[in-house]
N, C-alpha and C. Protein backbone atom coordinates (compact mmCIF):
# COMPACT_ATOMS: atom_id res chain seq x y z
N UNK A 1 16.99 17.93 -12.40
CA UNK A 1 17.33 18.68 -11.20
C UNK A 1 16.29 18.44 -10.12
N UNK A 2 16.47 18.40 -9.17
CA UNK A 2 15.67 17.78 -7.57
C UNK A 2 14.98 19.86 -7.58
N UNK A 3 15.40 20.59 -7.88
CA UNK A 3 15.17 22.25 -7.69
C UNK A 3 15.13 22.36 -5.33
N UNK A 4 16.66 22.07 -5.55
CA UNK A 4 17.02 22.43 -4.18
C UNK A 4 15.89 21.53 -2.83
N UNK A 5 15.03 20.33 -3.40
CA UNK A 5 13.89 20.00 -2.85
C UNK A 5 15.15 18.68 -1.39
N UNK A 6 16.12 18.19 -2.77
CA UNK A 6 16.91 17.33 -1.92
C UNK A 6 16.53 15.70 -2.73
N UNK A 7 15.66 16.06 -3.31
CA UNK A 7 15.47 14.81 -3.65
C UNK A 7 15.32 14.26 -5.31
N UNK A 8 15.67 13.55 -6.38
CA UNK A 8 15.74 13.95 -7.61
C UNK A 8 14.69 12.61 -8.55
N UNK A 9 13.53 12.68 -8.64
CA UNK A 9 12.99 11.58 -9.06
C UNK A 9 12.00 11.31 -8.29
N UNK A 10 11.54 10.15 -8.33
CA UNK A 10 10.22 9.74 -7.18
C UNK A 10 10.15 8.13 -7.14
N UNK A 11 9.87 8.24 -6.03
CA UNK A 11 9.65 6.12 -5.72
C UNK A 11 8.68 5.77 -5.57
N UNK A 12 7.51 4.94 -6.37
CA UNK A 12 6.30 4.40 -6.12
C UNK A 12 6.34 3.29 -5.02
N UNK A 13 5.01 3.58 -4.08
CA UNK A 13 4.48 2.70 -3.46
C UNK A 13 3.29 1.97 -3.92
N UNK A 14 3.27 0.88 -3.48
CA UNK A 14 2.17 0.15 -4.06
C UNK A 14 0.82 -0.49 -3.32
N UNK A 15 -0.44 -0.40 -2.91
CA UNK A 15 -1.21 -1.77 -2.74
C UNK A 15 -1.60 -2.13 -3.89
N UNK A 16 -1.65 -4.05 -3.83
CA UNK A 16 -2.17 -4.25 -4.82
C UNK A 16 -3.05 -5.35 -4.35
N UNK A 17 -4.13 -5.12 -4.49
CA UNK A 17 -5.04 -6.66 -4.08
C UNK A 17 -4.86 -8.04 -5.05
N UNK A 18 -4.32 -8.64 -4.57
CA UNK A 18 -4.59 -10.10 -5.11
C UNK A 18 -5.60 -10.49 -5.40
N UNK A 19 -6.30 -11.12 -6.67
CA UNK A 19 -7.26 -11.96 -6.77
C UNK A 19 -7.48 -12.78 -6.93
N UNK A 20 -8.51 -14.05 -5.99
CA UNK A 20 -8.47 -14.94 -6.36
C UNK A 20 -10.41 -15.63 -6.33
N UNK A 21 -10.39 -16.48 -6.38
CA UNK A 21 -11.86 -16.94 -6.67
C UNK A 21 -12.79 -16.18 -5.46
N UNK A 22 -11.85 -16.31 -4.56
CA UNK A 22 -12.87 -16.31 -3.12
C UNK A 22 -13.16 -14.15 -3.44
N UNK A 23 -12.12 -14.01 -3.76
CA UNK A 23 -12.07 -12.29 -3.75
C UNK A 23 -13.12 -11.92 -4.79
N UNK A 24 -13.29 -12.81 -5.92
CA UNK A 24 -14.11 -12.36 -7.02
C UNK A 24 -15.82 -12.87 -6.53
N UNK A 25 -15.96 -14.09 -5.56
CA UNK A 25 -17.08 -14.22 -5.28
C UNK A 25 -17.72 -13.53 -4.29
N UNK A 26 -16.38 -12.41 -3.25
CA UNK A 26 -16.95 -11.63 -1.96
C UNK A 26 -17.60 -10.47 -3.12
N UNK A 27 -16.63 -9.74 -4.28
CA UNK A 27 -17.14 -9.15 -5.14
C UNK A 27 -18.38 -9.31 -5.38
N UNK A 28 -18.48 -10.63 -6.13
CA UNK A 28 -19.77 -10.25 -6.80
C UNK A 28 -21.21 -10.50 -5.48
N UNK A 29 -20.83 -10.72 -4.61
CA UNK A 29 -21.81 -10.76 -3.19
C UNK A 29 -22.26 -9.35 -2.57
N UNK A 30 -21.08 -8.62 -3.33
CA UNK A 30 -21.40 -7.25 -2.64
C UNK A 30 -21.04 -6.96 -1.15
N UNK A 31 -19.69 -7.70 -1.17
CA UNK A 31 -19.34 -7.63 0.18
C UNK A 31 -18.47 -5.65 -0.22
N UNK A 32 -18.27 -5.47 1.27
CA UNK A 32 -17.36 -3.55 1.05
C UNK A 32 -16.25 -4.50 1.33
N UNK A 33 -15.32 -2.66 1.14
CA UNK A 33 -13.78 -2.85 0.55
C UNK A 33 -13.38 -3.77 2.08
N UNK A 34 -13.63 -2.93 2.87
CA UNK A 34 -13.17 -3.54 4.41
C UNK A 34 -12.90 -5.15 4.44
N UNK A 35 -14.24 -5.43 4.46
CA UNK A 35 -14.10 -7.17 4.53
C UNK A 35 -13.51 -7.91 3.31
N UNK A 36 -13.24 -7.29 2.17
CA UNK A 36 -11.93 -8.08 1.10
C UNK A 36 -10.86 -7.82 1.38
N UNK A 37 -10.34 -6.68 1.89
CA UNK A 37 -9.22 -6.01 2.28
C UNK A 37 -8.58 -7.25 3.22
N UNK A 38 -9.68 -7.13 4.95
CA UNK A 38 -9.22 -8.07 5.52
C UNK A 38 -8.90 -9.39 5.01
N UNK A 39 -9.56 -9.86 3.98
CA UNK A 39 -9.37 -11.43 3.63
C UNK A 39 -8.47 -11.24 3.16
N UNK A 40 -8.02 -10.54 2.36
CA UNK A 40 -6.53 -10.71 1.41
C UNK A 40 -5.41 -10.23 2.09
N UNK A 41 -5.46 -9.55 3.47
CA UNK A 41 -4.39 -9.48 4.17
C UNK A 41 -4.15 -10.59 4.94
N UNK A 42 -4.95 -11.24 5.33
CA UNK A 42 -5.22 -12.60 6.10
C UNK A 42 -4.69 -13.79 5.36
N UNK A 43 -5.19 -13.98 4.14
CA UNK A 43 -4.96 -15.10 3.00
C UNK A 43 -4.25 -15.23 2.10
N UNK A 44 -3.86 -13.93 1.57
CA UNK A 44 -3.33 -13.95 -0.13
C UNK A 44 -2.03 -12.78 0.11
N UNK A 45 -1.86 -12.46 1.13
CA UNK A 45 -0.64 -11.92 1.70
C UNK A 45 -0.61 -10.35 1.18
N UNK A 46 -1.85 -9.64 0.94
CA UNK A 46 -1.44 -7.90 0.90
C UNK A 46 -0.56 -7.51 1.12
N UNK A 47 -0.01 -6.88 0.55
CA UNK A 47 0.68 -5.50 1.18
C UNK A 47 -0.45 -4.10 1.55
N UNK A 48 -0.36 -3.39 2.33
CA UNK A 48 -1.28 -2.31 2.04
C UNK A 48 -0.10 -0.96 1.80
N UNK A 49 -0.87 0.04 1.12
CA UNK A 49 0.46 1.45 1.32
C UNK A 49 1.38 1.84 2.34
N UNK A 50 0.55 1.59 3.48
CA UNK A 50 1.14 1.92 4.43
C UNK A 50 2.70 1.09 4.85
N UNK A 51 2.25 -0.24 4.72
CA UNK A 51 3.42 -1.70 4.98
C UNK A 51 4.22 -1.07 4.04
N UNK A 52 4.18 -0.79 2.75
CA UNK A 52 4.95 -0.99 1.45
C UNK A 52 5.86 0.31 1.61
N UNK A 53 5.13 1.77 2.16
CA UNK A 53 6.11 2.71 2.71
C UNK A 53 6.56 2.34 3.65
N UNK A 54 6.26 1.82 4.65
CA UNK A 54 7.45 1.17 5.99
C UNK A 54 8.42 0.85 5.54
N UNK A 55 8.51 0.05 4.52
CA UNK A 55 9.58 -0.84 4.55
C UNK A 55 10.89 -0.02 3.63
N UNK A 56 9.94 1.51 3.07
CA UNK A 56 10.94 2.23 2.04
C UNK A 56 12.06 2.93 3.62
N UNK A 57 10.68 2.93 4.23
CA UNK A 57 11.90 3.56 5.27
C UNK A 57 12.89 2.85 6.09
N UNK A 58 12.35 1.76 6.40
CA UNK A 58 13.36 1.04 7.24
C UNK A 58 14.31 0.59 5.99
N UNK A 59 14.23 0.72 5.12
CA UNK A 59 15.62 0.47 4.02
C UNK A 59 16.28 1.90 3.69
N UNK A 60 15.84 2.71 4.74
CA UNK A 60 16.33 4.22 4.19
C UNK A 60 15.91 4.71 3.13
N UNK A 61 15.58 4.17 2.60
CA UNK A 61 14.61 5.09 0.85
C UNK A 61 14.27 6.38 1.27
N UNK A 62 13.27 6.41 2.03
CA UNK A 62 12.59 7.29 2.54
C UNK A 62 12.50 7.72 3.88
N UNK A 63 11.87 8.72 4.33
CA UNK A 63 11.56 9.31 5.45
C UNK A 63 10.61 9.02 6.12
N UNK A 64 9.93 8.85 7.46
CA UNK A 64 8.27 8.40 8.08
C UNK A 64 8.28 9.83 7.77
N UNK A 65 8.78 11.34 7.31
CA UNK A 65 7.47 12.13 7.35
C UNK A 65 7.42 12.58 6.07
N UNK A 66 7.79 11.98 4.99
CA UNK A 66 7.62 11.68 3.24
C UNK A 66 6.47 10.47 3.74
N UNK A 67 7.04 9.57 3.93
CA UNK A 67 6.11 8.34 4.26
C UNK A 67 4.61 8.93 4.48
N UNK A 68 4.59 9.94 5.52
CA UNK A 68 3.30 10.39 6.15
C UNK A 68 2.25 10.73 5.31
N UNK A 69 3.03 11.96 4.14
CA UNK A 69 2.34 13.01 3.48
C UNK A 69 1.60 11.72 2.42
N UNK A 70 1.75 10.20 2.13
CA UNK A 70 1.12 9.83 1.15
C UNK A 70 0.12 8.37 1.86
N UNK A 71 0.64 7.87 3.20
CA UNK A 71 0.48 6.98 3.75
C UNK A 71 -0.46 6.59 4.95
N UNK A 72 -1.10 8.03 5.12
CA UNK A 72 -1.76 8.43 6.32
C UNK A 72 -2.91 7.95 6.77
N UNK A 73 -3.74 7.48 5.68
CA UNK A 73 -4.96 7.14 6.16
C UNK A 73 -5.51 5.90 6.79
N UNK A 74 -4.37 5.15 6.93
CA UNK A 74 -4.60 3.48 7.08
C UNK A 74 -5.06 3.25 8.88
């Protein structure tokens, strides 16, 4: 039962960082999240949470203000 919420179940969103040599050597350099983040959105094709809820909404899945309550900080 959804309990009158409207909605019955739940849909995961995902980031997932790709890894690849260059990501494991910014790692072990001690580079921050920021500057791997950027490389793997740049190079290895990220998704971040935010992209991955967009796209629930523009397929109707979801709502931008469901989207909001998990997606906000980007």
């Amino acid at each position: 039962l959804c309990n009158n919420t409207g909605y019955k179940g739940r849909i995961s969103i995902h980031e997932i960082l790709p890894v690849d040599k260059e990501v494991r050597r910014m790692i072990a350099d001690g580079k921050n999240a920021d500057e791997i983040k950027e490389y793997a959105l740049k190079n290895l094709g990220m998704k971040t949470l935010k992209r991955s809820a967009l796209e629930l909404v523009e397929e109707g899945v979801t709502t931008v203000e469901e989207m909001a309550k998990v997606a906000y900080y980007e």
